[in-house]
N, C-alpha and C. Protein backbone atom coordinates (compact mmCIF):
# COMPACT_ATOMS: atom_id res chain seq x y z
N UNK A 1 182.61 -9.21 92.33
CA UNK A 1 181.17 -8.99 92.38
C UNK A 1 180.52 -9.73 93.54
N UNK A 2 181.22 -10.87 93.78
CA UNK A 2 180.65 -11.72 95.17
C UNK A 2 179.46 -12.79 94.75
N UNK A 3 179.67 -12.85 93.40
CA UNK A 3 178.48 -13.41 92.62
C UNK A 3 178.48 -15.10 92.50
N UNK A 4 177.86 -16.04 92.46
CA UNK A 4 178.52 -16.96 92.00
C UNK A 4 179.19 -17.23 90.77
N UNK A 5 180.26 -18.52 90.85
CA UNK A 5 181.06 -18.59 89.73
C UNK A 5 180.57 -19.53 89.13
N UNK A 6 180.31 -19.85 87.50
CA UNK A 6 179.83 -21.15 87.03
C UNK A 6 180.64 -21.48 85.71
N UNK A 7 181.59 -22.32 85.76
CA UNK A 7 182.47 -22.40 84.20
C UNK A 7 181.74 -23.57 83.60
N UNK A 8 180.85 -23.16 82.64
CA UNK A 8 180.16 -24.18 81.44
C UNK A 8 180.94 -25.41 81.23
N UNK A 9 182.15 -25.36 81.19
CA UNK A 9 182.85 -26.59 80.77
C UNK A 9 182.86 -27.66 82.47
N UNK A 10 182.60 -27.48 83.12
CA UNK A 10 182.24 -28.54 83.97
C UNK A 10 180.82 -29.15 83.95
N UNK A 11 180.00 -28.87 83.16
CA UNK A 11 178.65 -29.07 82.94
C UNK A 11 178.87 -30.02 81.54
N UNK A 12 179.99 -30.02 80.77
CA UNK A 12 179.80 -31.10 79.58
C UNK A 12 179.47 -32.86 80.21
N UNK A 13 178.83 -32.99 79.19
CA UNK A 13 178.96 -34.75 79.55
C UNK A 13 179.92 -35.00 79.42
N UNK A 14 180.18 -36.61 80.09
CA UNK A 14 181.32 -36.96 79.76
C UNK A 14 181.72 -37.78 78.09
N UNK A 15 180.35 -37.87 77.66
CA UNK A 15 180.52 -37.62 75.83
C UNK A 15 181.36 -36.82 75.05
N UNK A 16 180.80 -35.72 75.53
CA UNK A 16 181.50 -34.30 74.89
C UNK A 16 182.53 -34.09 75.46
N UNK A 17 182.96 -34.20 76.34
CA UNK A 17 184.43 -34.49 77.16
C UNK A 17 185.52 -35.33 76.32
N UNK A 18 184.74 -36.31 75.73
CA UNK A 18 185.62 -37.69 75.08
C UNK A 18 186.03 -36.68 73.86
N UNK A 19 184.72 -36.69 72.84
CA UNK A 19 184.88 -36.56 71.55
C UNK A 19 186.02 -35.10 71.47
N UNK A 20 185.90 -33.86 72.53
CA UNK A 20 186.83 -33.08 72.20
C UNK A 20 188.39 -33.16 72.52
N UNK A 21 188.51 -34.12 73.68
CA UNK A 21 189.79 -34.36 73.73
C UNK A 21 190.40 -35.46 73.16
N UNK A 22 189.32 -36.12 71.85
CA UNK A 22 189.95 -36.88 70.97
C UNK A 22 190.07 -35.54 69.38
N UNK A 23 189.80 -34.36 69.91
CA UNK A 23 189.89 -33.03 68.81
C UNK A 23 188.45 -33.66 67.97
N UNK A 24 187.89 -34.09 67.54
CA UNK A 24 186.12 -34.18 67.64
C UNK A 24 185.37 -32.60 67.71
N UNK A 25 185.20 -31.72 66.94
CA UNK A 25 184.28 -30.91 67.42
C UNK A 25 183.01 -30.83 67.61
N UNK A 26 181.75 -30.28 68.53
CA UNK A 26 180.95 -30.32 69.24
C UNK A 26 180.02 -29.78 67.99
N UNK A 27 178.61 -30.66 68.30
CA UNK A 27 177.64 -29.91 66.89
C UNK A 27 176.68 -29.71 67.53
N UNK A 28 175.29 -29.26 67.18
CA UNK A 28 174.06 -28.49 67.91
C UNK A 28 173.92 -29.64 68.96
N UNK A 29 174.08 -31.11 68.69
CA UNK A 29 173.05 -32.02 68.73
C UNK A 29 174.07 -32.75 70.24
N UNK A 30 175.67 -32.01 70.49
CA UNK A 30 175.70 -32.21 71.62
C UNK A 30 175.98 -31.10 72.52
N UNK A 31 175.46 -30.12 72.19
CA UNK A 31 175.64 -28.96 72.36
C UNK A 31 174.54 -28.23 73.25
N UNK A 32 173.16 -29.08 72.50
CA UNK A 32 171.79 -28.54 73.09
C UNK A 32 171.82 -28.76 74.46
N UNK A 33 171.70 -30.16 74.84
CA UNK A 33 171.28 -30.46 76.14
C UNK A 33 172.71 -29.96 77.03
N UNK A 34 173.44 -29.69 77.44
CA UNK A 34 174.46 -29.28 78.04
C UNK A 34 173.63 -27.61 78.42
N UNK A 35 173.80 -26.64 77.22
CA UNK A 35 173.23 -25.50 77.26
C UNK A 35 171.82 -25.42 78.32
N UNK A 36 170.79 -26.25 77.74
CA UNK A 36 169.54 -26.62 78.41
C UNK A 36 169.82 -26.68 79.85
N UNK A 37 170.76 -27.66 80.38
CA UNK A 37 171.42 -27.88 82.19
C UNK A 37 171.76 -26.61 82.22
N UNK A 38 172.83 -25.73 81.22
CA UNK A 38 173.12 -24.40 82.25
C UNK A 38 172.21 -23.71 82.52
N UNK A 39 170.66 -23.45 81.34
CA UNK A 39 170.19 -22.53 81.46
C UNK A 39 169.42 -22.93 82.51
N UNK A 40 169.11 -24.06 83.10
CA UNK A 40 167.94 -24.17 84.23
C UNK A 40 169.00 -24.14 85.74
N UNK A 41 170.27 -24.02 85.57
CA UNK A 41 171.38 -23.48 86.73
C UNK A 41 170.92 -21.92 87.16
N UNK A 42 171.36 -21.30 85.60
CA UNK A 42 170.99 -20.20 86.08
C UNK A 42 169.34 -19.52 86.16
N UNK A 43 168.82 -20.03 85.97
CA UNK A 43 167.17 -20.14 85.96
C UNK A 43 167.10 -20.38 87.67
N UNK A 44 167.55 -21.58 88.42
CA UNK A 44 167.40 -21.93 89.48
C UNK A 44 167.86 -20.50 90.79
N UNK A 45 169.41 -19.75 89.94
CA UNK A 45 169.96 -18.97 90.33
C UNK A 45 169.07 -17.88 90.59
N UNK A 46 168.16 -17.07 89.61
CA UNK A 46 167.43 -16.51 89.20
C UNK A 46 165.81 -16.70 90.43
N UNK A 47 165.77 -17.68 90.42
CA UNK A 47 164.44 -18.09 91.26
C UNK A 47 164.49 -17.70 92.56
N UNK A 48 166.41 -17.58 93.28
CA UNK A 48 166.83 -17.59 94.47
C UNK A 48 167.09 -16.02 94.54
N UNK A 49 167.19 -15.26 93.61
CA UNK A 49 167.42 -13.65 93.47
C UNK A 49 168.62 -13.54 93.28
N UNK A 50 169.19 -14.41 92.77
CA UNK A 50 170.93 -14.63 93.39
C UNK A 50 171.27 -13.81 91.59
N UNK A 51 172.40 -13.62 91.94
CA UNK A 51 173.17 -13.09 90.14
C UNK A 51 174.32 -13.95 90.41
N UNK A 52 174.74 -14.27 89.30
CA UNK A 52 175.26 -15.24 88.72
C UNK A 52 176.69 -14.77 87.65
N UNK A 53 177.81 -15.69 87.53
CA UNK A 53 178.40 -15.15 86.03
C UNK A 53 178.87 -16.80 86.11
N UNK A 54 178.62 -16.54 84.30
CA UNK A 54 178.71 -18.20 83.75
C UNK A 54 179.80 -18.01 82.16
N UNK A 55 181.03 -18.52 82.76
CA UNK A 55 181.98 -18.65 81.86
C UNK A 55 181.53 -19.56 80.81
N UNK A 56 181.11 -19.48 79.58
CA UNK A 56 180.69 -20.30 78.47
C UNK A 56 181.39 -20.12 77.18
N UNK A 57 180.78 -20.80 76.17
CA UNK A 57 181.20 -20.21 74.90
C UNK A 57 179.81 -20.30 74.33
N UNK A 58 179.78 -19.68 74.42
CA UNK A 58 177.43 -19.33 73.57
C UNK A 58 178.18 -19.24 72.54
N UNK A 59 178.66 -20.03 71.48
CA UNK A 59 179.18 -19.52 70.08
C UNK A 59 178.19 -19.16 69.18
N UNK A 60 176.82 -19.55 69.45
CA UNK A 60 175.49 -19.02 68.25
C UNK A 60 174.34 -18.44 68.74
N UNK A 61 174.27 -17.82 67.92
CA UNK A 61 172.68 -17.01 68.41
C UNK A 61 171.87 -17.80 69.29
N UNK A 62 171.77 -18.35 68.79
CA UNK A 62 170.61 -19.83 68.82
C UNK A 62 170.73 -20.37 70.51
N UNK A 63 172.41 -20.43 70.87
CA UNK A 63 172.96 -21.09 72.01
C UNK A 63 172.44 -20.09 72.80
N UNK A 64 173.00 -18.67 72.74
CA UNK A 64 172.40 -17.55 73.68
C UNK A 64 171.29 -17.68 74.13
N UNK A 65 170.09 -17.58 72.96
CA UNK A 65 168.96 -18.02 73.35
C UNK A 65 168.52 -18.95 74.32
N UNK A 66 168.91 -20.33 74.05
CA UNK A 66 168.51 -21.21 74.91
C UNK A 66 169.22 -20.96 76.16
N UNK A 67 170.13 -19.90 76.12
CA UNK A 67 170.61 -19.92 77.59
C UNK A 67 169.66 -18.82 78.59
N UNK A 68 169.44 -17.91 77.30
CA UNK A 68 167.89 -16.87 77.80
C UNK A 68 166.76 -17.61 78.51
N UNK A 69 166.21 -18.38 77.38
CA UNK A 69 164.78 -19.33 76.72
C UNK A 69 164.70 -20.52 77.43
N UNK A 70 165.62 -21.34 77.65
CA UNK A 70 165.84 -22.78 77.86
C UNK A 70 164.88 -23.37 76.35
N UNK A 71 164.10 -24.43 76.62
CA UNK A 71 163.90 -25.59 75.70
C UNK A 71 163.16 -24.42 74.91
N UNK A 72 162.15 -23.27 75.24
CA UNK A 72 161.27 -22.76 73.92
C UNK A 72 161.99 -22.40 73.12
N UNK A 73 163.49 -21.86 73.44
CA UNK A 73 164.16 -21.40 72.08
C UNK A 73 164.51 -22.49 71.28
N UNK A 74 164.36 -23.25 71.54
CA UNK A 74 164.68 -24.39 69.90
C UNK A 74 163.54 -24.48 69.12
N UNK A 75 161.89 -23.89 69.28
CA UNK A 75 160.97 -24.14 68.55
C UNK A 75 161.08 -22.56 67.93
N UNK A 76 162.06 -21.32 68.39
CA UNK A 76 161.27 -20.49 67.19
C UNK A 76 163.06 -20.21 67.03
N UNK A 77 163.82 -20.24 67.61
CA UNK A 77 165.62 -19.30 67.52
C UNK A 77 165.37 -18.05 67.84
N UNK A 78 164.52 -17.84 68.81
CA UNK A 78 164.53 -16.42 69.47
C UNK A 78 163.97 -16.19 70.89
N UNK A 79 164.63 -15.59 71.41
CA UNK A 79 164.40 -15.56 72.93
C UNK A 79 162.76 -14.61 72.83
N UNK A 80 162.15 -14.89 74.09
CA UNK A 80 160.81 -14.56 74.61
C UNK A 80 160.66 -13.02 74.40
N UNK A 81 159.84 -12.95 74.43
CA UNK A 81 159.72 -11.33 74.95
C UNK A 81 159.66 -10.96 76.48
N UNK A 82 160.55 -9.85 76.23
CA UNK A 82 160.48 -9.03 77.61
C UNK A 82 159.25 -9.37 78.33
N UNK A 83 159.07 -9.53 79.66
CA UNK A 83 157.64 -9.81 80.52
C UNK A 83 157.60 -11.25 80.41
N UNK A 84 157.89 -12.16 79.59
CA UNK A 84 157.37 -13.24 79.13
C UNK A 84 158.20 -14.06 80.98
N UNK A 85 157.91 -14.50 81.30
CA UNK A 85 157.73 -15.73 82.87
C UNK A 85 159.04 -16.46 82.21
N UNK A 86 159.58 -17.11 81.45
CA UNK A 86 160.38 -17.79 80.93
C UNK A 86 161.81 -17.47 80.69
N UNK A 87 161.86 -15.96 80.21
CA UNK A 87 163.12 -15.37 79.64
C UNK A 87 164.09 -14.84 80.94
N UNK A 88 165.22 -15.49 80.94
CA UNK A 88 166.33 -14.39 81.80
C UNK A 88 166.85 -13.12 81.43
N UNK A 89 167.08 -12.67 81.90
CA UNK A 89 167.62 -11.47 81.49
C UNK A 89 169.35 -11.48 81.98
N UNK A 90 169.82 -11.60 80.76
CA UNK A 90 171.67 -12.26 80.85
C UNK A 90 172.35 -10.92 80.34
N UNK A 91 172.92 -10.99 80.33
CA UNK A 91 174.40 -10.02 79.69
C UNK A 91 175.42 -10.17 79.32
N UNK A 92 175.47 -10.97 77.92
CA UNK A 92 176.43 -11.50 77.50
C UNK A 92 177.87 -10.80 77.44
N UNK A 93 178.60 -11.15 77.46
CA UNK A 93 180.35 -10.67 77.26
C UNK A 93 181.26 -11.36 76.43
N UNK A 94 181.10 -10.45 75.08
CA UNK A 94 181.81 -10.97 73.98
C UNK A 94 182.71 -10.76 73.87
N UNK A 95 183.71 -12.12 74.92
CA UNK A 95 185.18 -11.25 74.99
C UNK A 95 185.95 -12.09 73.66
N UNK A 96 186.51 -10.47 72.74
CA UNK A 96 186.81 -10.53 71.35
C UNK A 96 188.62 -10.68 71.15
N UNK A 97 188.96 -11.34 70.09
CA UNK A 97 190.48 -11.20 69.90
C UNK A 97 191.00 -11.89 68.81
N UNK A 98 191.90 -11.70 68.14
CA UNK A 98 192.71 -12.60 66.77
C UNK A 98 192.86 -13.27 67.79
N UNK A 99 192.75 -14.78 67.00
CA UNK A 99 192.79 -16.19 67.10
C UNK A 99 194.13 -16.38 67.22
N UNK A 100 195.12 -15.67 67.00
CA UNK A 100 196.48 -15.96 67.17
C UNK A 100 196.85 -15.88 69.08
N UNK A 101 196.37 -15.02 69.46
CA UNK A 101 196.20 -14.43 71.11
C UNK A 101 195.57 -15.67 71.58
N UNK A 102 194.20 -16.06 71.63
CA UNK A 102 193.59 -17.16 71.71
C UNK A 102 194.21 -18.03 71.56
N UNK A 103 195.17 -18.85 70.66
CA UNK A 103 195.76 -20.40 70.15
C UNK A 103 197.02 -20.08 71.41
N UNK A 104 197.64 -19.12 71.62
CA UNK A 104 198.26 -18.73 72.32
C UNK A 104 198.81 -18.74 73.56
N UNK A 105 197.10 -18.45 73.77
CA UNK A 105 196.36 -18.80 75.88
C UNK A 105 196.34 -20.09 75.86
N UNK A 106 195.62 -21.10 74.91
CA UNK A 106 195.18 -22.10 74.79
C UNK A 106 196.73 -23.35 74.98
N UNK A 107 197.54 -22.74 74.27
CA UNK A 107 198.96 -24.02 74.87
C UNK A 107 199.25 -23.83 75.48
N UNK A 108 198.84 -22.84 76.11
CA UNK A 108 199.33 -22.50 78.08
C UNK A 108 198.80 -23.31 78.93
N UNK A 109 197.43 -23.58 78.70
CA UNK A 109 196.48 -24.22 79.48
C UNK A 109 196.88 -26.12 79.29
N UNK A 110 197.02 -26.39 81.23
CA UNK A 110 197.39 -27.90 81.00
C UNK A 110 195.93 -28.62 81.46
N UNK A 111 196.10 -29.94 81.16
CA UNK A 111 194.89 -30.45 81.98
C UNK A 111 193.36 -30.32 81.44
N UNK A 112 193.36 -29.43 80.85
CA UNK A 112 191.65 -29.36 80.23
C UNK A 112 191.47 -30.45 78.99
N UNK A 113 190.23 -31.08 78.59
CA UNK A 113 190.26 -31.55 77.76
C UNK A 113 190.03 -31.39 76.52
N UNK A 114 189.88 -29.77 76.29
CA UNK A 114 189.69 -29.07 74.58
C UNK A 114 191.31 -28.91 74.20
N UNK A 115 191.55 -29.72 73.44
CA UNK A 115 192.84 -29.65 72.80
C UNK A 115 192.63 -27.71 71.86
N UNK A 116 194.02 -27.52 71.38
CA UNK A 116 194.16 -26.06 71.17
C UNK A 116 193.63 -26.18 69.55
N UNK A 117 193.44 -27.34 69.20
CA UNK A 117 193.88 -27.81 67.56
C UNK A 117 191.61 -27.21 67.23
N UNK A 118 190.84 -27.39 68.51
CA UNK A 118 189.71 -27.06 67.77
C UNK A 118 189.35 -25.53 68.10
N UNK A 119 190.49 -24.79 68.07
CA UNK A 119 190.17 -23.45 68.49
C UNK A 119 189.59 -22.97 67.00
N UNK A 120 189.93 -23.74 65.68
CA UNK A 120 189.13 -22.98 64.70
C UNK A 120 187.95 -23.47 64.39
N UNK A 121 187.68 -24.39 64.88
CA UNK A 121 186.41 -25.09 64.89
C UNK A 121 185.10 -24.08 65.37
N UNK A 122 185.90 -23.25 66.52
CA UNK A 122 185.27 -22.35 67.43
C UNK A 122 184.97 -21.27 66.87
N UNK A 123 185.82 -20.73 65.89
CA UNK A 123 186.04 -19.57 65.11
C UNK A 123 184.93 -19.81 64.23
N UNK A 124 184.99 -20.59 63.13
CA UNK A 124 184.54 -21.31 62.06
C UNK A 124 182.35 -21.26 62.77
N UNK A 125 182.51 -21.95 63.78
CA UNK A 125 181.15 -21.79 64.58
C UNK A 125 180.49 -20.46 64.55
N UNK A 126 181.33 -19.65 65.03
CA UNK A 126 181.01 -18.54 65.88
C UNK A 126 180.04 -17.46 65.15
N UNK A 127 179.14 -17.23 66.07
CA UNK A 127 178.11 -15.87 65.05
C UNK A 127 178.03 -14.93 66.43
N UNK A 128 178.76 -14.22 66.34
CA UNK A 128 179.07 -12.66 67.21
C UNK A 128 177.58 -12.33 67.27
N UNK A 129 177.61 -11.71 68.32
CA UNK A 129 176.04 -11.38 69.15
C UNK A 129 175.96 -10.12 68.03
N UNK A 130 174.21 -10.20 67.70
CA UNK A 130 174.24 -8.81 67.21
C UNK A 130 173.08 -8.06 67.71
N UNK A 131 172.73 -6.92 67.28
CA UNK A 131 172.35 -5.90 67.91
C UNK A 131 170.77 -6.26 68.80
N UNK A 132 170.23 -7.03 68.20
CA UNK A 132 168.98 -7.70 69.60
C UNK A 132 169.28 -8.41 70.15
N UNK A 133 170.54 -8.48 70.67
CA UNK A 133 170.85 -9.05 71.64
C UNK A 133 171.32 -8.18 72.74
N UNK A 134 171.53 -8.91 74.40
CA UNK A 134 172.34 -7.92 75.58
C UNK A 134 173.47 -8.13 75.72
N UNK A 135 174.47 -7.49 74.81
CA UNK A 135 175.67 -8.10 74.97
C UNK A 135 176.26 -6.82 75.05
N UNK A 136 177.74 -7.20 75.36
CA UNK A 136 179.11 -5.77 75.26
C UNK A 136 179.87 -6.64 74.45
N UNK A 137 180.54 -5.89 73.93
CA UNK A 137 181.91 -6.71 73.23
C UNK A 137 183.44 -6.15 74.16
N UNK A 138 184.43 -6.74 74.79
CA UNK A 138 185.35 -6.64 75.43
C UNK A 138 186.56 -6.99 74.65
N UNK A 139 187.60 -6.43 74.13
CA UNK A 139 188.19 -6.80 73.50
C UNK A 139 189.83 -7.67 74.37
N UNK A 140 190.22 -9.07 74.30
CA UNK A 140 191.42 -9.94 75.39
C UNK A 140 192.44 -9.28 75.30
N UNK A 141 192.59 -8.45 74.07
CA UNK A 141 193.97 -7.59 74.22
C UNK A 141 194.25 -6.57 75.60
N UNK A 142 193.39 -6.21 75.72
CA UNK A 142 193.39 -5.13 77.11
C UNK A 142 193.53 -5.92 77.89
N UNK A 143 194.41 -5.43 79.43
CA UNK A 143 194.79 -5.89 80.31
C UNK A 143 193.52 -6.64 81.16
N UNK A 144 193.88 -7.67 81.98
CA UNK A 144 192.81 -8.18 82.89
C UNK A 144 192.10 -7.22 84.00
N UNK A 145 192.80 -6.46 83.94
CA UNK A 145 192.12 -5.37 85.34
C UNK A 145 191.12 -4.47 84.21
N UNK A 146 191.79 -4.10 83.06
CA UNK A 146 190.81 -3.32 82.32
C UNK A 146 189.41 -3.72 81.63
N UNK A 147 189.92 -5.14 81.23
CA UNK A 147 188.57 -5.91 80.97
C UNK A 147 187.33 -6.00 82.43
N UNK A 148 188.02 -6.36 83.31
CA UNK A 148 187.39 -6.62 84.74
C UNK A 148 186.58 -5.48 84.99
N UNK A 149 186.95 -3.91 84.98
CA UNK A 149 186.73 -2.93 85.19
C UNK A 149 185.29 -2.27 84.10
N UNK A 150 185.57 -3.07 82.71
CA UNK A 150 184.77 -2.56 81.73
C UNK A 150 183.48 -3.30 82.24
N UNK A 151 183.67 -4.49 82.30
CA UNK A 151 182.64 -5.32 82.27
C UNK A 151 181.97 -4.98 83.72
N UNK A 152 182.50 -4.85 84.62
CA UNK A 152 181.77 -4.09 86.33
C UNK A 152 180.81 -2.63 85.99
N UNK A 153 181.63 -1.57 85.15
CA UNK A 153 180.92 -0.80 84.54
C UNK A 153 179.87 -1.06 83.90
N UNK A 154 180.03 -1.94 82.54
CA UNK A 154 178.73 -1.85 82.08
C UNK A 154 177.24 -2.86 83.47
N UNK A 155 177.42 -3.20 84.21
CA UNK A 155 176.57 -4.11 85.34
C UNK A 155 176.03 -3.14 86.06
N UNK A 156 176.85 -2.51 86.57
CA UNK A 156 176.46 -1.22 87.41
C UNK A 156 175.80 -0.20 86.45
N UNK A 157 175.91 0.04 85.61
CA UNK A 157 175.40 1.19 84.96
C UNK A 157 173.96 0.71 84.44
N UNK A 158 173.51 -0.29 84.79
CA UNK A 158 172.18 -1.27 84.55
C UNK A 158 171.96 -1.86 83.11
C-alpha cells in the first residue's frame, strides 16, 4: 500500500512490557493509556492526510473506540458520530482463527515479550467487532497473499 507501518506493541510501556512477559495479563486500566498514544499517532497521521495501518489487538469494543474517539470514548463506549471533528474513520481487520493456529504462530515467535501461555487471556478478552462497527473479518487460515489481497480489496472498493 506504501502506507505507513505502526505495530501497537512497540507503543506498550515498559510496565506492560514487564507484567506480560512475567505472563501477567493486561486489564482496561493498562490498556487505556497505551490505546489513547496510538489513537493520537494515528490522529497525527490523519492531520498529515497520510493513511496509515496499525497492527494491534483492539480486543474490545470499547478499545476500537478509543482508537476511533481517543479520550471521549471512555465517557460514553461509543465512537462519535459521523461529521463529528474528533472521530477517525479506521477499518478494522478482524483477522479470525482457532486458537490452536494462533498458540501455534505464537511458539514460533522468538524475542517478543507476550509469552504464548496468555494467548487465552486474549481469547477470554475478546468481543469480535459487531455490526456498527467498520470492520471485515479475514479469516489466518487462508494463505498470506490471499488475506493481503482481501484486505487491499475491501480499501479500494472504499
Amino acid at each position: 500500500l506504501g502506507w505507513k507501518f505502526y505495530d501497537a506493541d512497540d507503543y506498550h510501556s515498559p510496565e506492560n512490557k514487564k507484567k506480560m512477559a512475567e505472563g501477567i495479563p493486561l486489564n482496561d486500566e493498562g490498556r487505556i493509556p497505551w490505546l489513547c498514544a496510538l489513537h493520537d499517532i494515528l490522529r497525527r497521521e490523519d492531520s498529515s492526510r497520510q493513511d496509515a495501518v496499525l497492527a494491534c489487538s483492539a480486543l474490545k469494543k470499547m478499545y476500537r473506540c478509543l482508537l476511533v474517539s481517543g479520550t471521549s470514548a471512555t465517557e460514553s463506549n461509543q465512537p462519535e458520530q459521523p461529521g463529528e471533528n474528533t472521530a477517525l474513520k479506521i477499518l478494522f481487520v478482524h483477522l479470525d482463527g482457532p486458537i490452536d493456529v494462533i498458540a501455534r504462530r505464537l511458539e514460533k515467535r522468538r524475542g517478543h515479550f507476550m509469552p504464548p501461555e496468555l494467548l487465552k487471556s486474549q481469547f477470554d478478552t475478546l468481543e469480535p467487532p459487531s455490526a456498527s462497527e467498520n470492520f471485515i473479518t479475514v479469516s489466518i487460515e487462508k494463505s498470506l497473499p490471499e488475506i493481503v489481497l482481501e484486505i487491499e480489496h475491501t480499501i479500494f472498493q472504499g
